[in-house]
PDB file of N, CA and C in Angstrom:
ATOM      1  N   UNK A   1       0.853  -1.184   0.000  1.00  0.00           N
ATOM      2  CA  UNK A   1       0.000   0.000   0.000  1.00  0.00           C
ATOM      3  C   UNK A   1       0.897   1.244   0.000  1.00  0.00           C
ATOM      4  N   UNK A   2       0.593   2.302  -0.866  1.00  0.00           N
ATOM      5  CA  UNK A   2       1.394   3.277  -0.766  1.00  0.00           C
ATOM      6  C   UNK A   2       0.526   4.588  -0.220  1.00  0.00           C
ATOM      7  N   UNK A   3       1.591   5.751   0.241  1.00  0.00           N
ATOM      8  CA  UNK A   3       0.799   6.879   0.898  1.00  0.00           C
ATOM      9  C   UNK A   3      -0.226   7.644   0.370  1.00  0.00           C
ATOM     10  N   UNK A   4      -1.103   7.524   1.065  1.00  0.00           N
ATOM     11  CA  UNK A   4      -2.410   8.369  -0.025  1.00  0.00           C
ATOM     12  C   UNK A   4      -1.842   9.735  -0.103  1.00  0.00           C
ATOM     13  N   UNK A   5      -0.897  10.475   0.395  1.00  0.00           N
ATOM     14  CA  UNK A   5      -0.526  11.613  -0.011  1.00  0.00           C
ATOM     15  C   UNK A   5       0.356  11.782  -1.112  1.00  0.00           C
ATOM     16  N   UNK A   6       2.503  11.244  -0.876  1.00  0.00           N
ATOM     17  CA  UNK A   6       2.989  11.441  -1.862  1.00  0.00           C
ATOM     18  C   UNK A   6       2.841  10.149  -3.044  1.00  0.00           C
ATOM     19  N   UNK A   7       2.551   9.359  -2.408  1.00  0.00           N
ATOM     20  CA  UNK A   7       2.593   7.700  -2.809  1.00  0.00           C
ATOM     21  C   UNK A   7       3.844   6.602  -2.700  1.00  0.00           C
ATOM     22  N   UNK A   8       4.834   7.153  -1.807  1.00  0.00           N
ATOM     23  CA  UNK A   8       5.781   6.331  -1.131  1.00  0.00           C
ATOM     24  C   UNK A   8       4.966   4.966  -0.350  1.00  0.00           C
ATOM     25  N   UNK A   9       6.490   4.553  -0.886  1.00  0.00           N
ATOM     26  CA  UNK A   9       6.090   3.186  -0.449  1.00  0.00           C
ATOM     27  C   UNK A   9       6.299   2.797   1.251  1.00  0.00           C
ATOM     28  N   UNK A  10       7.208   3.770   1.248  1.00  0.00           N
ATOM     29  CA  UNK A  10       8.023   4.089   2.503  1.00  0.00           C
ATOM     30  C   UNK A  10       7.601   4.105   3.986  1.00  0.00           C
ATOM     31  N   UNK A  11       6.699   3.698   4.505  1.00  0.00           N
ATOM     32  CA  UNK A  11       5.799   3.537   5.485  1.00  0.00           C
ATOM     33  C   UNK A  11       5.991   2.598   6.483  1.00  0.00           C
ATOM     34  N   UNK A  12       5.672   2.872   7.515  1.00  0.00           N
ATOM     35  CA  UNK A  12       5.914   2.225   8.643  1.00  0.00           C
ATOM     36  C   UNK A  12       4.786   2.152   9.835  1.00  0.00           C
ATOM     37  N   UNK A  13       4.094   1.076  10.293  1.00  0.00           N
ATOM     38  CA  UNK A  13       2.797   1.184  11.236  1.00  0.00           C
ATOM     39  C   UNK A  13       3.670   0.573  12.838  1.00  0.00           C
ATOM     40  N   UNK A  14       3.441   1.586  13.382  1.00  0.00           N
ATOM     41  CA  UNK A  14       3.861   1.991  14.764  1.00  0.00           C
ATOM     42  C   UNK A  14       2.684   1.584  15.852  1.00  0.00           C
ATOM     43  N   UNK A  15       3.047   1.225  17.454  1.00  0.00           N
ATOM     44  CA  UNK A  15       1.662   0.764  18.357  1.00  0.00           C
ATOM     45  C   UNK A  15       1.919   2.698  18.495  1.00  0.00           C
ATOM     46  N   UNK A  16       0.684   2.795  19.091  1.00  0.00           N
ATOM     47  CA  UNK A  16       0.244   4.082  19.901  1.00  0.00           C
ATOM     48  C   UNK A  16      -0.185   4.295  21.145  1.00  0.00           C
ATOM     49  N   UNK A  17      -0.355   5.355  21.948  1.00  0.00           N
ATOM     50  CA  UNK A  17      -1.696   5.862  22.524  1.00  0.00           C
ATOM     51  C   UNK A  17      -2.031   6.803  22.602  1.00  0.00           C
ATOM     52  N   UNK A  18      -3.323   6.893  22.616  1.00  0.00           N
ATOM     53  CA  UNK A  18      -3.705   8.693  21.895  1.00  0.00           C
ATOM     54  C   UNK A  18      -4.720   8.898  23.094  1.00  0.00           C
ATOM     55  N   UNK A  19      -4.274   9.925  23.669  1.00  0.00           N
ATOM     56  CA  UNK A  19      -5.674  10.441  24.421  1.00  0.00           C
ATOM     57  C   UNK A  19      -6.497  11.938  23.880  1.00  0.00           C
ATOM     58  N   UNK A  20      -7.578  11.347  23.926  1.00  0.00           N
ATOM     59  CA  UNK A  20      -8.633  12.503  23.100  1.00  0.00           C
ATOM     60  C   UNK A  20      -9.036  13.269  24.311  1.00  0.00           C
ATOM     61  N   UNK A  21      -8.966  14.796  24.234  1.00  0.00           N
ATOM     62  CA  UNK A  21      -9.630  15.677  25.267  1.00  0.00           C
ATOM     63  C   UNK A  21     -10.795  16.108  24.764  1.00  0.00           C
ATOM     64  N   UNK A  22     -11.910  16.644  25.425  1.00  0.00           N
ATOM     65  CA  UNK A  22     -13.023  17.031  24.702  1.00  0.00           C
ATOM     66  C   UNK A  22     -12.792  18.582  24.844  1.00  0.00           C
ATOM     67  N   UNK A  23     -12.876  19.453  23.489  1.00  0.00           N
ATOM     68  CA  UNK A  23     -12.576  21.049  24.009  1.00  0.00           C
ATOM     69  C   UNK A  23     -13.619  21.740  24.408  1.00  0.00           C
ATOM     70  N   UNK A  24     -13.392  22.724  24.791  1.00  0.00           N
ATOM     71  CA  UNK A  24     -14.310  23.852  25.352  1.00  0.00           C
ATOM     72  C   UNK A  24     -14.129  23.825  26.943  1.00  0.00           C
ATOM     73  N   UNK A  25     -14.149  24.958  27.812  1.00  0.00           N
ATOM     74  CA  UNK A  25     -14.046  25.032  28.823  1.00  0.00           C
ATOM     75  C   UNK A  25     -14.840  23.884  29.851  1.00  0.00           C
ATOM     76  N   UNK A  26     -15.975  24.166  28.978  1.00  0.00           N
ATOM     77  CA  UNK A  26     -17.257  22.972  29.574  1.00  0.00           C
ATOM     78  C   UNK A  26     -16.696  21.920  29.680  1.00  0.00           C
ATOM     79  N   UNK A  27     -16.092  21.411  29.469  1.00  0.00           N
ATOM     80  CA  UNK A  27     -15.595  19.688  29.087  1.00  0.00           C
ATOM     81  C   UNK A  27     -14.591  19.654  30.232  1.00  0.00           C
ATOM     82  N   UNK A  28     -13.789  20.508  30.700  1.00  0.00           N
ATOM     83  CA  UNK A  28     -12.698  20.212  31.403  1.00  0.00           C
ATOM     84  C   UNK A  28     -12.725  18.962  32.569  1.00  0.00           C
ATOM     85  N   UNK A  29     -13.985  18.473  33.117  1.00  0.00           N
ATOM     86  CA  UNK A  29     -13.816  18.097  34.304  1.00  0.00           C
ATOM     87  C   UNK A  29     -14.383  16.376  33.367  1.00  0.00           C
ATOM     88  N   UNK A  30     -14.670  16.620  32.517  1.00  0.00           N
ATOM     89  CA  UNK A  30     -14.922  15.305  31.363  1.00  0.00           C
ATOM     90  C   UNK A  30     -13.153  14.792  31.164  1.00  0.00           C
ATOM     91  N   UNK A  31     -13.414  12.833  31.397  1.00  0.00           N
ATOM     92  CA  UNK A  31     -12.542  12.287  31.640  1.00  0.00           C
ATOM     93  C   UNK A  31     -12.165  12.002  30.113  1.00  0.00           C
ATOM     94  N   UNK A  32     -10.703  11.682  29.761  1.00  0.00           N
ATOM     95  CA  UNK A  32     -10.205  12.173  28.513  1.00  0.00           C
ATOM     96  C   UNK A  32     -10.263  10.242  27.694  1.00  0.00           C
ATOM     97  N   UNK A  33     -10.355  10.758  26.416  1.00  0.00           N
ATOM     98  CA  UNK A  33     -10.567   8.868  26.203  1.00  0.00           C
ATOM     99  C   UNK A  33      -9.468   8.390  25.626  1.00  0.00           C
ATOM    100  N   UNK A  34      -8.992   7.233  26.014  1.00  0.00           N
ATOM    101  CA  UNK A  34      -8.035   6.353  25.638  1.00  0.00           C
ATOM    102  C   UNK A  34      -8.031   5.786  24.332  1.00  0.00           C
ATOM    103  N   UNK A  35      -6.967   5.532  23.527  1.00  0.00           N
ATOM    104  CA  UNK A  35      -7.411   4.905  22.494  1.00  0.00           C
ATOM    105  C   UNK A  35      -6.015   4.400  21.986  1.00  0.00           C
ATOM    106  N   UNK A  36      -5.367   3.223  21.432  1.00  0.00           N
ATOM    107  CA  UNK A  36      -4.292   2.392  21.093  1.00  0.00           C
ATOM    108  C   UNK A  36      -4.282   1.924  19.851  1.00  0.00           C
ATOM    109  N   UNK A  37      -4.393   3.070  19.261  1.00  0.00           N
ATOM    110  CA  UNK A  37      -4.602   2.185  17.592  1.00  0.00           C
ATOM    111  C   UNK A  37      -3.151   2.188  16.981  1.00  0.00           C
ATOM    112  N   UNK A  38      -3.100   1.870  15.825  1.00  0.00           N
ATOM    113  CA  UNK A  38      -1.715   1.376  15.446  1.00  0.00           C
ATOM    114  C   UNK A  38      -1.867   2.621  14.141  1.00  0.00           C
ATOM    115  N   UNK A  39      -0.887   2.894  14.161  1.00  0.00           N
ATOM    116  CA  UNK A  39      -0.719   4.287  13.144  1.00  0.00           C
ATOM    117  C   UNK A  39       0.245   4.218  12.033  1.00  0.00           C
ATOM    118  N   UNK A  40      -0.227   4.468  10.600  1.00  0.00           N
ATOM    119  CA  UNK A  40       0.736   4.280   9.548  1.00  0.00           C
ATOM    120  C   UNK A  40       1.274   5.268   9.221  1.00  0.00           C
ATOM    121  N   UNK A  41       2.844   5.801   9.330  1.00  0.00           N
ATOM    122  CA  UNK A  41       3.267   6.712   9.033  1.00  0.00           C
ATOM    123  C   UNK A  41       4.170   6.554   8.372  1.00  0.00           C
ATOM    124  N   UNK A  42       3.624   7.815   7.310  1.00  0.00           N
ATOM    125  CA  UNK A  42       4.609   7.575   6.012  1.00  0.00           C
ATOM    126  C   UNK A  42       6.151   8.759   6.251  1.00  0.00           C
ATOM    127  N   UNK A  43       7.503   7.702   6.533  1.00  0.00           N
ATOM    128  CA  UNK A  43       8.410   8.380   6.697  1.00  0.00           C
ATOM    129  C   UNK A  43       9.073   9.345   5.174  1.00  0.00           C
ATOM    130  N   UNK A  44       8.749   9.674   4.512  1.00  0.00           N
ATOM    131  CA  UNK A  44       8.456  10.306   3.553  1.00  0.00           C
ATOM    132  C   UNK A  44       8.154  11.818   3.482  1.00  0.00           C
ATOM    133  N   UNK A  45       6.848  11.767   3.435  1.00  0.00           N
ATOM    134  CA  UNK A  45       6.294  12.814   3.491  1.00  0.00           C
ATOM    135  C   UNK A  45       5.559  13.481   5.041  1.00  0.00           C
ATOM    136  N   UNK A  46       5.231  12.361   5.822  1.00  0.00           N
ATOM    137  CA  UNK A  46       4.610  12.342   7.607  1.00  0.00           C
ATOM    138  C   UNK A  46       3.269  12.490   7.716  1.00  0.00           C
ATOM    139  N   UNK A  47       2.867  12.026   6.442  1.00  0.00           N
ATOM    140  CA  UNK A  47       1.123  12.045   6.348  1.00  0.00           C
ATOM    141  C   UNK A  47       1.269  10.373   7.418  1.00  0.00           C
ATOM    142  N   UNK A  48       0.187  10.638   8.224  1.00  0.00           N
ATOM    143  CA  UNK A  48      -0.120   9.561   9.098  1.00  0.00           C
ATOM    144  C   UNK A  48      -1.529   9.040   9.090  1.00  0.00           C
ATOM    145  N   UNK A  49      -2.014   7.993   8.995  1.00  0.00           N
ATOM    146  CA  UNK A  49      -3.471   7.773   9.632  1.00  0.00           C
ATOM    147  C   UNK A  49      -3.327   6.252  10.451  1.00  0.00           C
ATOM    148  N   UNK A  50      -5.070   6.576  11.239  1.00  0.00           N
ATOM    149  CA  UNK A  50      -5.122   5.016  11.573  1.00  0.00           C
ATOM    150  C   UNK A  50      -6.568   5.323  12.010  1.00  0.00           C
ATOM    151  N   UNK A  51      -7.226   3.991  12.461  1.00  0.00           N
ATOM    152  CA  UNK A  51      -8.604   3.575  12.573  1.00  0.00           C
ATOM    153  C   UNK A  51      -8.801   3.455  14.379  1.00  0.00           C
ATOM    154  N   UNK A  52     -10.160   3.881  14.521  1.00  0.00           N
ATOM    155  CA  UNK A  52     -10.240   3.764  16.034  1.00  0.00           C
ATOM    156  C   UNK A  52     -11.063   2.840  16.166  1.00  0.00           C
ATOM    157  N   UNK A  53     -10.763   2.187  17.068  1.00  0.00           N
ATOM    158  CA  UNK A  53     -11.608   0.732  17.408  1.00  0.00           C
ATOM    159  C   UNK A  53     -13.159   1.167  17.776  1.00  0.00           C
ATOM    160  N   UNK A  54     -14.352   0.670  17.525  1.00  0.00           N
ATOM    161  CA  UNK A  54     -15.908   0.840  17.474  1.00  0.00           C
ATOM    162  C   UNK A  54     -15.801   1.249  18.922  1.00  0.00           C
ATOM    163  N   UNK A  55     -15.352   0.304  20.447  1.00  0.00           N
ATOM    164  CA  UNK A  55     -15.372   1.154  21.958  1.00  0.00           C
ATOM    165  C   UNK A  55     -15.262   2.795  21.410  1.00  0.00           C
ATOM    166  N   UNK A  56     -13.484   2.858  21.178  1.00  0.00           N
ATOM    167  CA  UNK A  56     -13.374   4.049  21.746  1.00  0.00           C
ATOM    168  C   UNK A  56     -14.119   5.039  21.156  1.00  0.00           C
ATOM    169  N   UNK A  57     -14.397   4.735  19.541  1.00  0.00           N
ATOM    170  CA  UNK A  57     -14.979   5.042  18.950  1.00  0.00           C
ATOM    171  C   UNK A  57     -16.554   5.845  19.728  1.00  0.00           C
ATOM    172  N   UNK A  58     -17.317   4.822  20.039  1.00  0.00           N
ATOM    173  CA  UNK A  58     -18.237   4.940  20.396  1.00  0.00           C
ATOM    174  C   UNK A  58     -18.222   5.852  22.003  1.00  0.00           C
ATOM    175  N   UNK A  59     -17.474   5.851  22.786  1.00  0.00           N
ATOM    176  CA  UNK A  59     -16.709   6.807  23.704  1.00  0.00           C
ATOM    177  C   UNK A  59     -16.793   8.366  22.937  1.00  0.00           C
ATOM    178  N   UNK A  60     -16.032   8.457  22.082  1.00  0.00           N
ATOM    179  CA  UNK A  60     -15.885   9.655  21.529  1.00  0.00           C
ATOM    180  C   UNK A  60     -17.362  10.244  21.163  1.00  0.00           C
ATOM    181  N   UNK A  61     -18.492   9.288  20.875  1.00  0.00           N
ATOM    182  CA  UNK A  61     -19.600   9.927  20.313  1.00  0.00           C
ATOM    183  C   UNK A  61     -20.393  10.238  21.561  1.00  0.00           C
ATOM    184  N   UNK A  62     -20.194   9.336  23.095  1.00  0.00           N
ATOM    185  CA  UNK A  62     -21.251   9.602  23.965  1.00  0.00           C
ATOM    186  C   UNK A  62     -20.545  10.723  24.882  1.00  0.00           C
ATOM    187  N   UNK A  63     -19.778  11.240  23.963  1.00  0.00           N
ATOM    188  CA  UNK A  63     -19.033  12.274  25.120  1.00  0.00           C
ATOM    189  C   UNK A  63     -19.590  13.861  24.969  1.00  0.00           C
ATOM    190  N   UNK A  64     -20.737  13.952  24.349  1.00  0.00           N
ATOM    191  CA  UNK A  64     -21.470  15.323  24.174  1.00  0.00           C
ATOM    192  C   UNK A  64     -20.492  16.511  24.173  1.00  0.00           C
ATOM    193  N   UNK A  65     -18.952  16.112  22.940  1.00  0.00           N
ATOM    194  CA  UNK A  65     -17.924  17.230  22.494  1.00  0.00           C
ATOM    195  C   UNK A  65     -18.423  18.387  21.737  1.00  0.00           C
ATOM    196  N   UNK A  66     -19.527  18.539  21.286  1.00  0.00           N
ATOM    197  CA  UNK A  66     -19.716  19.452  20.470  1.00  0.00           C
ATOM    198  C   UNK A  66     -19.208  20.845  20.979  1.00  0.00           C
ATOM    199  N   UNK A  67     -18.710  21.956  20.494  1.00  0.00           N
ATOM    200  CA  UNK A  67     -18.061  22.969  20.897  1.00  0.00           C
ATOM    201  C   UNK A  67     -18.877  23.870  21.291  1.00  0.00           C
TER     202      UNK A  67
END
């Protein structure tokens, strides 16, 4: 698979952990969500992506972030 940006082949998928904050002042005392997805980064150009698992996923939607 090559980079959907430059199209290097050059890529490398790394473990992670990403914690999501929810913004706005309102949110502050809202607990931040965990998430361990594995991330493809293209050493190339540094376009990165990756997929969040349906939990955290679904975390992120019941967390009433809207700004």
């Amino acid at each position: 698979m090559s980079c959907a940006l430059c199209t290097s082949a050059n890529q490398v998928d790394f473990p992670t952990e990403i914690a999501f904050h929810f913004p706005g002042y309102k949110n502050l005392d809202k607990p931040h969500v965990l998430a361990f997805p594995r991330v493809l980064v293209c050493l190339d150009c540094g376009f990165s992506q990756f997929t969040l698992p349906e939990t955290e996923l679904q975390d992120l939607r019941d967390g009433d972030h809207v700004i």
